[in-house]
C-alpha atoms as a PDB file:
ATOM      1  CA  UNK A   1     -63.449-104.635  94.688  1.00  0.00           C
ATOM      2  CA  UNK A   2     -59.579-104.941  92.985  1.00  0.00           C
ATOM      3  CA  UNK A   3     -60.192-108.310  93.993  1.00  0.00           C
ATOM      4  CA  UNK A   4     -62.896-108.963  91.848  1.00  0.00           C
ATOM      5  CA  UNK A   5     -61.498-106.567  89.066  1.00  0.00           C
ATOM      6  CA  UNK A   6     -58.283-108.758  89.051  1.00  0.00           C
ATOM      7  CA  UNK A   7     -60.386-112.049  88.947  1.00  0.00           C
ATOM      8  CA  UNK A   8     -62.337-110.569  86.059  1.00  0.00           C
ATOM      9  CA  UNK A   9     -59.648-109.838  84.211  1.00  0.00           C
ATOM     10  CA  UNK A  10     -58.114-113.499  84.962  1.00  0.00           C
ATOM     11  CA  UNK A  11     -60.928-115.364  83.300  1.00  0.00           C
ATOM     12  CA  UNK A  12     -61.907-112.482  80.670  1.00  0.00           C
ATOM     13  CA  UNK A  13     -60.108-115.139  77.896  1.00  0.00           C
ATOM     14  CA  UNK A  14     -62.449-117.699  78.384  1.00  0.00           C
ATOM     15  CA  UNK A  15     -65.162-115.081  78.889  1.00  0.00           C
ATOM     16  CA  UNK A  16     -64.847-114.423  75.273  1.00  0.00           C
ATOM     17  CA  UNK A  17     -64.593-117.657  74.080  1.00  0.00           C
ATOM     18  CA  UNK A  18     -67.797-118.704  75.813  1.00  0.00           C
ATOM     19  CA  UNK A  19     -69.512-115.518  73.811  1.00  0.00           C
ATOM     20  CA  UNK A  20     -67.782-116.770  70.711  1.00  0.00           C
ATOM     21  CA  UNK A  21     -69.219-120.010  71.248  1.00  0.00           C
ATOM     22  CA  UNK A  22     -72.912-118.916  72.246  1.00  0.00           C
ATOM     23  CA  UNK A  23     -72.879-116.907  68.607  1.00  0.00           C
ATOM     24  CA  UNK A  24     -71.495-120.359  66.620  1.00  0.00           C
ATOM     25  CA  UNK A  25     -74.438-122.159  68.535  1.00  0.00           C
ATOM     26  CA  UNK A  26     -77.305-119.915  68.025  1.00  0.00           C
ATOM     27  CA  UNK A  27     -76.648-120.673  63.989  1.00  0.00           C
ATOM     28  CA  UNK A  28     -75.583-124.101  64.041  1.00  0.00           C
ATOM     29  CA  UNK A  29     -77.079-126.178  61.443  1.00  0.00           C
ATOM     30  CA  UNK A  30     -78.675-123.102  59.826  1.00  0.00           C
ATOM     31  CA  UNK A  31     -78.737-122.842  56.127  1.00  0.00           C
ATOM     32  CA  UNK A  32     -79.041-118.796  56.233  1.00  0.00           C
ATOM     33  CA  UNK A  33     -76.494-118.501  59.712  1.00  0.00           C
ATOM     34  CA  UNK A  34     -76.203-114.734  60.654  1.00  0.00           C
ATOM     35  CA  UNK A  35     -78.148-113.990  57.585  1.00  0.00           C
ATOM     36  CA  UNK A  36     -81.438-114.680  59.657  1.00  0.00           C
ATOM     37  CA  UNK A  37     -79.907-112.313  62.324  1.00  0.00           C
ATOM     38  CA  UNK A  38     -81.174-109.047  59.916  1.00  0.00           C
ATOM     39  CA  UNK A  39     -84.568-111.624  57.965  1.00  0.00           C
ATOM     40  CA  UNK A  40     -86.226-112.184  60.649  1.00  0.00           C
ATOM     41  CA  UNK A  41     -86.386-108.742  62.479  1.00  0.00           C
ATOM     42  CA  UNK A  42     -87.152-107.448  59.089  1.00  0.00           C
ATOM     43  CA  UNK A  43     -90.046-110.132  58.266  1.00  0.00           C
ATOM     44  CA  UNK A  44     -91.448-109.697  61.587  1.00  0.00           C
ATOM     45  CA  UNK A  45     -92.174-106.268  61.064  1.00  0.00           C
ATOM     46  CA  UNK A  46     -93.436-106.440  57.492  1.00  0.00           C
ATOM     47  CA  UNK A  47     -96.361-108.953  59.007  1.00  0.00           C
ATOM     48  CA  UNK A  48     -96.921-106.153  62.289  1.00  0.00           C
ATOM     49  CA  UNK A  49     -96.517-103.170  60.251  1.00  0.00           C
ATOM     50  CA  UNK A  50     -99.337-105.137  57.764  1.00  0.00           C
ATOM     51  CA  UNK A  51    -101.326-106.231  60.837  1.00  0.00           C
ATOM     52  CA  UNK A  52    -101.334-103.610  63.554  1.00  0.00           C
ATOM     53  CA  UNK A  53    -100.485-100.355  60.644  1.00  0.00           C
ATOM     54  CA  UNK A  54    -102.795-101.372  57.360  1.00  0.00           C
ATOM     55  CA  UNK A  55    -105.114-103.224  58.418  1.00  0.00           C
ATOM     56  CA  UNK A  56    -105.859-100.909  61.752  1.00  0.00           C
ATOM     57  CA  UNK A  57    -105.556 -97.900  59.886  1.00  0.00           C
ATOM     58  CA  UNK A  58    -102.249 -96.593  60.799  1.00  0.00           C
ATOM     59  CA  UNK A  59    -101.396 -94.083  57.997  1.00  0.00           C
ATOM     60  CA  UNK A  60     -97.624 -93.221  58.886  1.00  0.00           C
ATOM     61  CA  UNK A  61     -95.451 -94.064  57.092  1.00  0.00           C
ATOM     62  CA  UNK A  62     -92.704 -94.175  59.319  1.00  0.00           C
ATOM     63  CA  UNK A  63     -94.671 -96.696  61.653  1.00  0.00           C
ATOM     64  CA  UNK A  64     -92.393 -99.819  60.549  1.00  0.00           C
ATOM     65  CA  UNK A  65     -89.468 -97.415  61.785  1.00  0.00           C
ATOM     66  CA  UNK A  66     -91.455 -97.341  65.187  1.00  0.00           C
ATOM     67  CA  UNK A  67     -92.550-101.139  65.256  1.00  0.00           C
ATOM     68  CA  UNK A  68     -88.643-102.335  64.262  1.00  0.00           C
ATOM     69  CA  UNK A  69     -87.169-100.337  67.262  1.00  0.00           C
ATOM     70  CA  UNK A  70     -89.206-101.292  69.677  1.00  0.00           C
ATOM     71  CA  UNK A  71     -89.133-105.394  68.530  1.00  0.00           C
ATOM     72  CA  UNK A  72     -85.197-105.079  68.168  1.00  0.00           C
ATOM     73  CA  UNK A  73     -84.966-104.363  72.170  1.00  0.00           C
ATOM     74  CA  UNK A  74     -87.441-106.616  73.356  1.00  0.00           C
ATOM     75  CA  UNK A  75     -86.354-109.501  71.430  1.00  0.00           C
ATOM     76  CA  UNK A  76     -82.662-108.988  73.091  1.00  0.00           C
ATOM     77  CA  UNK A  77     -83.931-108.254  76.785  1.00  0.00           C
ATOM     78  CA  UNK A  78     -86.015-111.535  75.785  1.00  0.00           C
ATOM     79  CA  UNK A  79     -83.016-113.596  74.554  1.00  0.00           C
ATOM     80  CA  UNK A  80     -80.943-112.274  77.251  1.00  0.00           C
ATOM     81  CA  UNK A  81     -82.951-112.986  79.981  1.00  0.00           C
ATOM     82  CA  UNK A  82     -83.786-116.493  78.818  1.00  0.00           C
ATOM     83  CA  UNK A  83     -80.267-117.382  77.835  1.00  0.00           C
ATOM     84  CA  UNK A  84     -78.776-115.968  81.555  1.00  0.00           C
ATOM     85  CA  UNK A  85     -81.211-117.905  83.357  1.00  0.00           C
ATOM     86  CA  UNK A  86     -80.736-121.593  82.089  1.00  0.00           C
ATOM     87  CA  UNK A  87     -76.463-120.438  81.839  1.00  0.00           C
ATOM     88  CA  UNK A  88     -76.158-121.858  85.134  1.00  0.00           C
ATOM     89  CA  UNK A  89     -77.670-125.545  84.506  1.00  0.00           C
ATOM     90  CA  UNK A  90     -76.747-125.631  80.907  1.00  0.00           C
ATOM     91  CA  UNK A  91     -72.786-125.533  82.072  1.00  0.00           C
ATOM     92  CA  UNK A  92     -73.318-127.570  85.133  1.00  0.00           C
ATOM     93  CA  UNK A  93     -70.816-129.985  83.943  1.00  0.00           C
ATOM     94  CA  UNK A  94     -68.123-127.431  83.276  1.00  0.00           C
ATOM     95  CA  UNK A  95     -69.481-125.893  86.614  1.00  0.00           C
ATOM     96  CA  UNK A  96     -68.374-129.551  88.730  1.00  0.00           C
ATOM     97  CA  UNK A  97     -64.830-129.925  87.073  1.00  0.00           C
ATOM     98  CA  UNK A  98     -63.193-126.759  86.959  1.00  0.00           C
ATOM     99  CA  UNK A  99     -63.441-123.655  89.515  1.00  0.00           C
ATOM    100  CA  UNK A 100     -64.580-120.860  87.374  1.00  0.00           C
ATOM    101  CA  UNK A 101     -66.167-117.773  88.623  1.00  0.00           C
ATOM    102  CA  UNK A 102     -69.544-119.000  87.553  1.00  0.00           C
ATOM    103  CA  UNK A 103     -71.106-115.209  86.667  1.00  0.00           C
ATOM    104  CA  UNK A 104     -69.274-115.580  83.541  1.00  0.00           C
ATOM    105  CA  UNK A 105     -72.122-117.820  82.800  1.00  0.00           C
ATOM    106  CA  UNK A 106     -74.858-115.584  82.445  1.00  0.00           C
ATOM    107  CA  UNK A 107     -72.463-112.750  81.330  1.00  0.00           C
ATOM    108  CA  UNK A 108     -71.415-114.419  78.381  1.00  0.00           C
ATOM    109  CA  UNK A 109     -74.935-115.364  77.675  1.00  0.00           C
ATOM    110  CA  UNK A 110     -76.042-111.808  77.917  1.00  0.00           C
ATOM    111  CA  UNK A 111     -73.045-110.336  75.728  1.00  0.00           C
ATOM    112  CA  UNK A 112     -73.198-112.809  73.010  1.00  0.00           C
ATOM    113  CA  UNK A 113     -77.059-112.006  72.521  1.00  0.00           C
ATOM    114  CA  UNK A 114     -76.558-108.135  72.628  1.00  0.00           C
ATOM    115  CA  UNK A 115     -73.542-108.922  69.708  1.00  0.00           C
ATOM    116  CA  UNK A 116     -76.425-110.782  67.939  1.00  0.00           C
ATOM    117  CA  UNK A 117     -78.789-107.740  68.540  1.00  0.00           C
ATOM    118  CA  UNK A 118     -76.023-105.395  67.540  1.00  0.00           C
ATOM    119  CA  UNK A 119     -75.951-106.817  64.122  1.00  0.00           C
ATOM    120  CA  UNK A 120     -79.456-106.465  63.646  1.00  0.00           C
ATOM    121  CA  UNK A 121     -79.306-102.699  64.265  1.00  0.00           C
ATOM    122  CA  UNK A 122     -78.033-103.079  60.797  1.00  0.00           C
ATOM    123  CA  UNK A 123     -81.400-103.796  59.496  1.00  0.00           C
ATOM    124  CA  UNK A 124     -83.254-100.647  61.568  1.00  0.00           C
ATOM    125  CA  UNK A 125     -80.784 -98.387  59.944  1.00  0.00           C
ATOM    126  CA  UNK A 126     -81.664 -99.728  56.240  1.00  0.00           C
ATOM    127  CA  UNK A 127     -85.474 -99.425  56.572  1.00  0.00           C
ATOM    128  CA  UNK A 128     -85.473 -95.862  58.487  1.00  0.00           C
ATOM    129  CA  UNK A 129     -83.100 -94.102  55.077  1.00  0.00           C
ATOM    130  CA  UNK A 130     -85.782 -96.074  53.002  1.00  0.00           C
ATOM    131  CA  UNK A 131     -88.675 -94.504  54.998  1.00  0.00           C
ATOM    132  CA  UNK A 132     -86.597 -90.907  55.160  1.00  0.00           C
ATOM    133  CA  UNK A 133     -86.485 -91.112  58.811  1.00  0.00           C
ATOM    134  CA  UNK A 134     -82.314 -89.433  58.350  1.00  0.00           C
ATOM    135  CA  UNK A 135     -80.410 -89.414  61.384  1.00  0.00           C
ATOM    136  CA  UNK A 136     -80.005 -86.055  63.536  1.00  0.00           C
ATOM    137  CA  UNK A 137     -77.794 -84.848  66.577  1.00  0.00           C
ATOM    138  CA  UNK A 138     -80.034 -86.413  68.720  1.00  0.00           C
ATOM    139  CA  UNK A 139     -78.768 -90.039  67.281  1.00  0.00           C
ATOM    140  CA  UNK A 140     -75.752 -89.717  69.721  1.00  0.00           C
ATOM    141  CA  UNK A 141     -78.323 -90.254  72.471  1.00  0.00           C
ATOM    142  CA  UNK A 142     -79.348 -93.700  70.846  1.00  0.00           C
ATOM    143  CA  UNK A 143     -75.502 -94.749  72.788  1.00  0.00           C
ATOM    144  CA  UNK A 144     -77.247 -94.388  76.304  1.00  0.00           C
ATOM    145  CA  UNK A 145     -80.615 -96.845  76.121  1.00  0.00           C
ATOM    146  CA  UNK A 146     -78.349 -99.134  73.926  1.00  0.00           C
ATOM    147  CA  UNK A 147     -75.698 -99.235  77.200  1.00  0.00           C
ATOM    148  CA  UNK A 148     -78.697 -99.199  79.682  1.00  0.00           C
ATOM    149  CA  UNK A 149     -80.604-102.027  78.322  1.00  0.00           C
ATOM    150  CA  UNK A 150     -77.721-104.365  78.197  1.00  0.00           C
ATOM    151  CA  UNK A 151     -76.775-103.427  82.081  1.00  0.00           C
ATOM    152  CA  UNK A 152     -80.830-104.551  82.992  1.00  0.00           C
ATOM    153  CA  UNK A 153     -80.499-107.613  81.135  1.00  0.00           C
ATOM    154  CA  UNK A 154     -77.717-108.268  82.889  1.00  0.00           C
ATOM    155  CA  UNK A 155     -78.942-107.107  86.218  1.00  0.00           C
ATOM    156  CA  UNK A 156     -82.268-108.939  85.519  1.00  0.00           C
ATOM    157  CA  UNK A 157     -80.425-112.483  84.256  1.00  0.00           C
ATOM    158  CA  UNK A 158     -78.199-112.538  87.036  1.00  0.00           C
ATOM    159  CA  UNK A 159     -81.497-113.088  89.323  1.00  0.00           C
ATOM    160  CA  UNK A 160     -83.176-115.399  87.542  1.00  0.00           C
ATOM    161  CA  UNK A 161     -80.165-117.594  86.834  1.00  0.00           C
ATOM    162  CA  UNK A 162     -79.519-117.910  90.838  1.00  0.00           C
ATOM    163  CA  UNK A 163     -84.057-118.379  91.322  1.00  0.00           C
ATOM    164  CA  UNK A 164     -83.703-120.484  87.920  1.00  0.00           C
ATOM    165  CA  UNK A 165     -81.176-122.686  90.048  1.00  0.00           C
ATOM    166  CA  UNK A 166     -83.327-123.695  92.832  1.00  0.00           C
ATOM    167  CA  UNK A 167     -86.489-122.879  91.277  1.00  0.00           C
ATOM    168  CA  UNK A 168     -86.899-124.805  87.782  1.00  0.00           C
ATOM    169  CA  UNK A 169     -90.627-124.024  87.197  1.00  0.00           C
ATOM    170  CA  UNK A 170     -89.457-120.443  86.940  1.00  0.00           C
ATOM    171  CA  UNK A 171     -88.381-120.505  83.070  1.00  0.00           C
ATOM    172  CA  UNK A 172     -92.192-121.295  82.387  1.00  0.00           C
ATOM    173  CA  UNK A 173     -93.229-118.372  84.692  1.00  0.00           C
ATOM    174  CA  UNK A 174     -90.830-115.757  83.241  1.00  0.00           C
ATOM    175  CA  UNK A 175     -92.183-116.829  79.867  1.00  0.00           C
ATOM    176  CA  UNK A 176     -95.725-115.438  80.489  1.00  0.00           C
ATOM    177  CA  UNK A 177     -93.617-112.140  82.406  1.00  0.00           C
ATOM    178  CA  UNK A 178     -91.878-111.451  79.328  1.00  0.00           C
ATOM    179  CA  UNK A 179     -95.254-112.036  77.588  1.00  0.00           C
ATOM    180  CA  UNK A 180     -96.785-109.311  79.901  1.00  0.00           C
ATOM    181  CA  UNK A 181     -93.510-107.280  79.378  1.00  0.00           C
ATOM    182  CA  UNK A 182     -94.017-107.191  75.803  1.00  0.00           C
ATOM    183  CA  UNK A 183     -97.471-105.656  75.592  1.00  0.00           C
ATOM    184  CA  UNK A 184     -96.511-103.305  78.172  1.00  0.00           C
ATOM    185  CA  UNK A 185     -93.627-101.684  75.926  1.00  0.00           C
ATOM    186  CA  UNK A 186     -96.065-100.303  73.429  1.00  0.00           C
ATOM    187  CA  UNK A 187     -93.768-102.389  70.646  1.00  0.00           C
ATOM    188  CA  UNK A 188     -96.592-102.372  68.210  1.00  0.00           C
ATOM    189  CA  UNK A 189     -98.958 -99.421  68.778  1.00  0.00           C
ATOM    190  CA  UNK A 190     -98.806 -96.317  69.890  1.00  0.00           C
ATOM    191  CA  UNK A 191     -98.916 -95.025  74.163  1.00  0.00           C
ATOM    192  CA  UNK A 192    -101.103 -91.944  73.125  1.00  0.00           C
ATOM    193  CA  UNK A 193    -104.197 -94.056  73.567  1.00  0.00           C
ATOM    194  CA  UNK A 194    -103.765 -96.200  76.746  1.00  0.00           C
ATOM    195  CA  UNK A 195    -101.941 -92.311  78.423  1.00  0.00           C
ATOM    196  CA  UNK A 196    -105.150 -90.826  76.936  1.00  0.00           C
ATOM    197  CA  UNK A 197    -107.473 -93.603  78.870  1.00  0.00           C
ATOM    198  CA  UNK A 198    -105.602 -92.974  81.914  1.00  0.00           C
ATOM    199  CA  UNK A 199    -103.748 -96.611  82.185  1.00  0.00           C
ATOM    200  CA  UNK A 200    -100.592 -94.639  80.992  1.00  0.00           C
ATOM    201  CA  UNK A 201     -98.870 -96.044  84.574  1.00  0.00           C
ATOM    202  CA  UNK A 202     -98.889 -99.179  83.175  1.00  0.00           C
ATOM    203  CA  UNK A 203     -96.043 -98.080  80.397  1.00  0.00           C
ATOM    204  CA  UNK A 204     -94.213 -96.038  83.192  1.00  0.00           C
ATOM    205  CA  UNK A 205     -93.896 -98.726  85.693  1.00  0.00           C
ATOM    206  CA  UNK A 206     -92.223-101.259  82.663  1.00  0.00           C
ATOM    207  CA  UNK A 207     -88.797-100.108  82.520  1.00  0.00           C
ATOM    208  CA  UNK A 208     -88.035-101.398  79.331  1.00  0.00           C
ATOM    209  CA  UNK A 209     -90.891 -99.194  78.197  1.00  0.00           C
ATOM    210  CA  UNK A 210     -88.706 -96.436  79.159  1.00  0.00           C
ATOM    211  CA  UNK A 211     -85.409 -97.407  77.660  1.00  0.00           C
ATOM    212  CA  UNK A 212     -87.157 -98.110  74.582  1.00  0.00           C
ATOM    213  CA  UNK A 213     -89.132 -94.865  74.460  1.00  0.00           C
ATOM    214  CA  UNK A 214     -85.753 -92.959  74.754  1.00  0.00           C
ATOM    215  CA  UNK A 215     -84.668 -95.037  72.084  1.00  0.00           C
ATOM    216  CA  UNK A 216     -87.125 -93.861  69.696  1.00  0.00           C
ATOM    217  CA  UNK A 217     -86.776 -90.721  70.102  1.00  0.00           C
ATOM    218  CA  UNK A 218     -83.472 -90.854  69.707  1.00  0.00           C
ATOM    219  CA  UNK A 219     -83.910 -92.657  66.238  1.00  0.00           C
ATOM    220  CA  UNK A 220     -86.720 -90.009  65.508  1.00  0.00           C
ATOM    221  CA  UNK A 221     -85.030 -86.955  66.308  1.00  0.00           C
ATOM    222  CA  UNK A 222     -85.951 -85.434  69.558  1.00  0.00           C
ATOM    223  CA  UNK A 223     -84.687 -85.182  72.846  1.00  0.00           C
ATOM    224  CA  UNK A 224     -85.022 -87.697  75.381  1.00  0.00           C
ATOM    225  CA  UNK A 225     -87.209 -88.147  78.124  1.00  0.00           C
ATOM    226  CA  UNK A 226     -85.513 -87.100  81.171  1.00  0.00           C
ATOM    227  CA  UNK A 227     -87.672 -88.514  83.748  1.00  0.00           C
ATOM    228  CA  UNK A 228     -88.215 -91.568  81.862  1.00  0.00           C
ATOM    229  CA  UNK A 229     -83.775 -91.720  81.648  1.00  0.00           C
ATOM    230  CA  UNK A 230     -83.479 -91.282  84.926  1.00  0.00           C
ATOM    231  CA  UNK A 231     -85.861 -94.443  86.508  1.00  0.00           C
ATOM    232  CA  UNK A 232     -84.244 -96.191  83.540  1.00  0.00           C
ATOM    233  CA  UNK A 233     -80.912 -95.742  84.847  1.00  0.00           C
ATOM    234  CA  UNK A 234     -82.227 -96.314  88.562  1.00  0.00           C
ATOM    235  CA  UNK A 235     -83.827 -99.708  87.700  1.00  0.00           C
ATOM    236  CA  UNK A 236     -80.633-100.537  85.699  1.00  0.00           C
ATOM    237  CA  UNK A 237     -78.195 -99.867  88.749  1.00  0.00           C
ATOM    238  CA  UNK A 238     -80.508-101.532  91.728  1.00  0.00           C
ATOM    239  CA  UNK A 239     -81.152-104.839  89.236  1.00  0.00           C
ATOM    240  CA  UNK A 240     -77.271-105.384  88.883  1.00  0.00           C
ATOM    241  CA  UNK A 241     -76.655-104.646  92.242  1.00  0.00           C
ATOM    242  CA  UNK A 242     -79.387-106.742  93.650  1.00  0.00           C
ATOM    243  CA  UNK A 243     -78.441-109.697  91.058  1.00  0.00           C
ATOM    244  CA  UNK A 244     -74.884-109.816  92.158  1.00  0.00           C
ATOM    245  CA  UNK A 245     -75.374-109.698  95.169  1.00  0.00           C
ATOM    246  CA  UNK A 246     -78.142-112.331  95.488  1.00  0.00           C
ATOM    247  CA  UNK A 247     -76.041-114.468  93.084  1.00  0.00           C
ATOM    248  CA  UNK A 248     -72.643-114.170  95.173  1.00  0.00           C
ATOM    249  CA  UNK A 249     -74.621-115.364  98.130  1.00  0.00           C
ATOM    250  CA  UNK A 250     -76.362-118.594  96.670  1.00  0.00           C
ATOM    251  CA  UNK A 251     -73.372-119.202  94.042  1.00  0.00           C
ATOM    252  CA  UNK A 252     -72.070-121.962  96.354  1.00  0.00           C
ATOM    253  CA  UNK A 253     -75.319-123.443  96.848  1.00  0.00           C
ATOM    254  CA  UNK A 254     -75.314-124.389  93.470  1.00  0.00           C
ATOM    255  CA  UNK A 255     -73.482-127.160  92.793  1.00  0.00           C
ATOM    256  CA  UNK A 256     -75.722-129.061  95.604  1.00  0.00           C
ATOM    257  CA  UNK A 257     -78.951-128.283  92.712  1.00  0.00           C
ATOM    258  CA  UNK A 258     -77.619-128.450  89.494  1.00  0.00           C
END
């Protein structure tokens, strides 16, 4: 393990710069650059809270609040995901010239996306003081599903980027998941209904669900689910354990694929 640590902290240089470059990338080109970062969260939710709020007859008026919190996470764990799995291709060049510990692939894909993300948060706070949804005490617990969802991207890009390797079809495939993914984290309506028809397990078996219900409720002012925190910190742990491990394993495998 000091091993590792050491090595980590060897190549943590060029770690950043490969985040700093992932953020100059994302807005290349781009007339409104980081400015989009905070439109388009906020646009998206003006045309859900219109769609699945007005026009459904949602009458709170705190449901853009909800809707926002729940499309900020996704859209990193989506981002994340993606970006982690094609790291390993997209620097195959870099990956046959120079020995770098090639985790710092997907890491840096994963951290420069959850920077992106973290700038958005800007836009959630904004809308909730113009919907009087104030901050309480139990905003301090917003710190632990913000930490736990950026430790399950990274657990869950670390396996795809080694399956991504050898199996190419798989970026199509984990486009429909994240598809499935999103439905199943109750981002635009409300659980009461599918708990109430008894298909509830379907929300409790998504563990983004569960880091994003904790998240809310944070941001709404109540305490946090504790069953729902703990198989969110379970999932969390075995997916970056599992992903290292798998990755360590096939990392010298790759350079015979890519």
């Amino acid at each position: 393990m000091k091993t590792y640590i050491e090595n980590f902290k060897k190549y943590r240089f060029l770690l950043m710069e490969l985040v700093k470059k992932g953020v100059k990338l994302k807005y290349r080109r781009s007339y409104l650059g980081i400015l989009w970062t905070l439109l388009e969260p906020l646009l998206t939710m003006i045309v859900l809270s219109i769609v699945f709020g007005t026009l459904f007859g949602n009458t709170d008026p705190t449901f853009p609040v909800y809707i926002l919190t729940g499309r900020l996470m996704y859209t990193f764990f989506n981002n994340a995901t993606k970006g982690a799995m094609k790291a390993i291709r997209a620097n195959a060049g870099m990956i046959k010239k120079v020995y770098v510990p090639k985790y710092i692939y997907p890491l840096s894909s994963v951290l420069f996306n959850y920077i992106i993300f973290a700038i958005s948060l800007i836009v959630l706070v904004v809308v909730a003081l113009v919907l009087k949804v104030y901050p309480t005490i139990y905003l301090l617990q917003a710190v632990i599903p913000l930490i736990l969802i950026l430790v399950t991207a990274f657990g869950v890009g670390m396996i795809l980027s080694t399956m991504a390797v050898f199996f190419r079809d798989l970026e199509y495939l984990w486009s429909v998941g994240l598809m499935i993914i999103m439905y199943a984290s109750a981002i635009f309506y409300k659980p009461e209904r599918l708990f109430a028809s008894g298909y509830g397990w379907i929300l409790k078996l998504n563990p983004l669900y569960l880091i994003i219900h904790n998240f809310r409720q944070a941001v709404f002012g109540h305490p946090m689910n504790m069953k729902f925190l703990a198989a969110s910190i379970v999932f969390a742990i075995v997916s970056v354990i599992v992903g290292l491990v798998f990755f360590y394993k096939k990392q010298d495998e790759f350079i015979l694929h890519i």
